[in-house]
Protein backbone atom coordinates (compact mmCIF):
# COMPACT_ATOMS: atom_id res chain seq x y z
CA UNK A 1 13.98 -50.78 20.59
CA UNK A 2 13.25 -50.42 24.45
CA UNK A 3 12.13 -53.35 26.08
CA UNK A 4 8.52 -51.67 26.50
CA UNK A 5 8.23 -50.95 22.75
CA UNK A 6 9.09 -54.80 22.05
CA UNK A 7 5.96 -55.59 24.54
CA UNK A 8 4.01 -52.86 22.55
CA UNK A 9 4.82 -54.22 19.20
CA UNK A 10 3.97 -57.63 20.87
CA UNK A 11 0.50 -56.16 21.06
CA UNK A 12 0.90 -55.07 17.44
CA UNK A 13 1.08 -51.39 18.30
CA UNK A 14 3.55 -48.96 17.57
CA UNK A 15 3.58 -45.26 19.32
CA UNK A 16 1.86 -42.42 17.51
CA UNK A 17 3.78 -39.51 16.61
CA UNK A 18 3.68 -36.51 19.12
CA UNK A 19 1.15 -34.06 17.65
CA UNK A 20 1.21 -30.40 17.83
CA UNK A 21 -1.32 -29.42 20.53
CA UNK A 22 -4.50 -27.68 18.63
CA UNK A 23 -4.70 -24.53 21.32
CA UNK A 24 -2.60 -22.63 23.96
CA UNK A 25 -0.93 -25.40 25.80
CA UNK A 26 1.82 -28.28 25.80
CA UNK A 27 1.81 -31.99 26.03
CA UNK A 28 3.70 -32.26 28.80
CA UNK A 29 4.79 -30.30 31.86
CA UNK A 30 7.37 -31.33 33.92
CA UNK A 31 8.40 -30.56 37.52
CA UNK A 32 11.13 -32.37 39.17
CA UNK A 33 10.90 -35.96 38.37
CA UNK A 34 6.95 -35.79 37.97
CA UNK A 35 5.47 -35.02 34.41
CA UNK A 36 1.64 -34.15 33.90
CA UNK A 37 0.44 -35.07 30.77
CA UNK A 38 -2.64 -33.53 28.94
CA UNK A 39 -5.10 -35.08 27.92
CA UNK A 40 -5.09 -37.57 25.26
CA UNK A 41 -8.01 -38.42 22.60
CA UNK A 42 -8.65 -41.25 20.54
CA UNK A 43 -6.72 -40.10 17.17
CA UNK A 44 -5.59 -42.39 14.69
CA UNK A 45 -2.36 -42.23 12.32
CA UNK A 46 -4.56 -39.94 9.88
CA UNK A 47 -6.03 -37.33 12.13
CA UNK A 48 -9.39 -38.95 12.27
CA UNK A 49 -10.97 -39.21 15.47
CA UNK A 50 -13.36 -42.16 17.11
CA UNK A 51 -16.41 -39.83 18.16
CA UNK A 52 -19.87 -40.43 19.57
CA UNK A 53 -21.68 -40.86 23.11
CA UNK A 54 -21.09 -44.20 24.73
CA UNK A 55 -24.02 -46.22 24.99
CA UNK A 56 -25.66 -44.17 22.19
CA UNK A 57 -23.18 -43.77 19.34
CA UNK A 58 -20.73 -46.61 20.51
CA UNK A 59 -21.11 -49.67 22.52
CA UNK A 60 -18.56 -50.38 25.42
CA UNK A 61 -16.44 -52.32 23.18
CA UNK A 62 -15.58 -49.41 20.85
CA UNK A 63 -15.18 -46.99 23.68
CA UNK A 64 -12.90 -49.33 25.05
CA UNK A 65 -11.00 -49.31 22.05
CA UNK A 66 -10.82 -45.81 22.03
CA UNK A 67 -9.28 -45.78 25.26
CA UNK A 68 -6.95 -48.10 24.13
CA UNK A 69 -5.69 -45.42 21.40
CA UNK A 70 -5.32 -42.56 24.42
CA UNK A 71 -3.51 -44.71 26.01
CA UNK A 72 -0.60 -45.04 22.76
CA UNK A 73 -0.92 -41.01 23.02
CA UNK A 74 -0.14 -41.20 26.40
CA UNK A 75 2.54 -43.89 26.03
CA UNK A 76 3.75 -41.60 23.50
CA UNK A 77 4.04 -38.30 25.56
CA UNK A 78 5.60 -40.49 28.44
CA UNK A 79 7.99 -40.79 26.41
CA UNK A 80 8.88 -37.47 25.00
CA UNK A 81 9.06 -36.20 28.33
CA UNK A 82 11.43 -39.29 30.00
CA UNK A 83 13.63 -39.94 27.03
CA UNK A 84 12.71 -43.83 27.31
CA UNK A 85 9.76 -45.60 27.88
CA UNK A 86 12.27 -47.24 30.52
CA UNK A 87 12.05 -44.50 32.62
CA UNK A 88 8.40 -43.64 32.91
CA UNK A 89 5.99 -44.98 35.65
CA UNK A 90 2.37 -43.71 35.72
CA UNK A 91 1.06 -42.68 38.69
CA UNK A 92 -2.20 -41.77 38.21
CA UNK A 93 -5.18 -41.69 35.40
CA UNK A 94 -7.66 -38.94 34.91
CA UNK A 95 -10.23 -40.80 32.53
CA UNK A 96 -13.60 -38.70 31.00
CA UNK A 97 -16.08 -40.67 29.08
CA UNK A 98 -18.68 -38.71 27.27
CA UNK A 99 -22.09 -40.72 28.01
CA UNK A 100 -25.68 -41.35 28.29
CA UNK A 101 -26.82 -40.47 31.96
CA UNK A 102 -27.48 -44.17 32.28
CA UNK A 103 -24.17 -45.41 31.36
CA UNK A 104 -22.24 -46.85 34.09
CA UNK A 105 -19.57 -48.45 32.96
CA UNK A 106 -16.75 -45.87 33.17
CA UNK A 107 -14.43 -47.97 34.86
CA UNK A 108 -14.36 -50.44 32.62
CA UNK A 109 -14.07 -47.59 29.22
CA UNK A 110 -10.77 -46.39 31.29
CA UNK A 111 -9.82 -50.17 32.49
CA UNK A 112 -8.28 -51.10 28.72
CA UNK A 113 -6.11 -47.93 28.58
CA UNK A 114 -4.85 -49.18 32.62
CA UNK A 115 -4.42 -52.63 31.20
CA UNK A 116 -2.20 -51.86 27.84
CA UNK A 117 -0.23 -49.66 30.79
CA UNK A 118 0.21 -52.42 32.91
CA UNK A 119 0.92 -54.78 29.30
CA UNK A 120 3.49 -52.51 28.42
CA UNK A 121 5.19 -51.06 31.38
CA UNK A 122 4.45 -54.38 34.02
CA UNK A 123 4.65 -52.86 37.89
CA UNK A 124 5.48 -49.12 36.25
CA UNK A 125 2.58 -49.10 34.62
CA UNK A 126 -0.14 -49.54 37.55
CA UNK A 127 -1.07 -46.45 38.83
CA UNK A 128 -4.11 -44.94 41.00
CA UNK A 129 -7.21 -43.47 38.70
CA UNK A 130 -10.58 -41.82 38.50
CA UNK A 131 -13.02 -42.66 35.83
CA UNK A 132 -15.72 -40.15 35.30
CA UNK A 133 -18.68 -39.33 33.26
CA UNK A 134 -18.99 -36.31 31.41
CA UNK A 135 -21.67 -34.74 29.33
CA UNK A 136 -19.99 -33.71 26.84
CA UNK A 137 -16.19 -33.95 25.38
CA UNK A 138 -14.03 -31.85 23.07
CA UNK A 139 -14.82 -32.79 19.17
CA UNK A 140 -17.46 -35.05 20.42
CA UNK A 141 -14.63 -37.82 21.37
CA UNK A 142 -15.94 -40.90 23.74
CA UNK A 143 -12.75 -40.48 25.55
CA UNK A 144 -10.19 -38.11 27.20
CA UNK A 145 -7.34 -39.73 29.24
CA UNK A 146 -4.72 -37.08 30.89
CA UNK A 147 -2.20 -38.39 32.89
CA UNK A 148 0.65 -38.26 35.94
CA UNK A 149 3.60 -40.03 35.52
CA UNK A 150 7.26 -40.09 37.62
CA UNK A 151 10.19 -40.15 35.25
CA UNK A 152 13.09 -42.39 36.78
CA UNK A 153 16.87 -42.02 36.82
């Protein structure tokens, strides 16, 4: 076990399995050292999926929990595409929260996955982001995380 995966477990999380992607595309591309990931959703173990609008269907606190399960998935393909959790850094976070037009707490939604990041990877794991609204997400998720990472030697 990586040193990251004994901070993860620390947490009491483990990584999720790699999943199949549902339609026409991968989880992972990489170029060079730099690997874009695709977006992530808030799946658990079974399939199941957290879904609802935040600040209709969920409260802050669950969507932040969902985030927290994107970032696993992202965890996850950061590591199928570097070999080791040891040799990812993120570099940037693409975060989509489906929402009531008066929700405005996107930032913080997207601020737990950035935080288990930084839990889990310390310095490698802080990155640059956007955190977005949308009005509408696929499956009716809260949450959609893709992300940019830089796989080290």
């Amino acid at each position: 076990m990586s040193e990251s995966e004994a901070r993860l477990a620390a947490l009491g999380h483990t990584l999720p399995v790699v999943g199949k992607p549902l339609f026409n595309y991968v989880p992972f591309k990489r170029a060079g050292d730099v690997a874009y990931l695709s977006g992530q959703v808030p799946r658990f173990a079974d399939g199941s999926l957290t879904t609802g609008k935040v600040g209709e269907a969920l409260t802050l606190e669950e969507a932040q929990k969902a985030a927290v399960l994107c970032g696993l998935h992202l965890l996850a393909v950061a590591k199928a595409a570097a070999g080791s959790l040891e040799k990812v850094e993120f570099l940037k976070l693409f975060g989509m929260v489906y929402a009531t037009p008066d929700f405005g707490g996107q930032p913080k939604v997207i601020d737990a996955c950035s935080e288990l990041l930084v839990q889990v990877l310390g310095e490698r794991g802080r990155h640059a982001r956007s955190a977005i609204g949308m009005g509408s997400l696929p499956s009716n998720v809260p949450v959609e995380i893709e992300a940019v990472i830089r796989i080290l030697d």
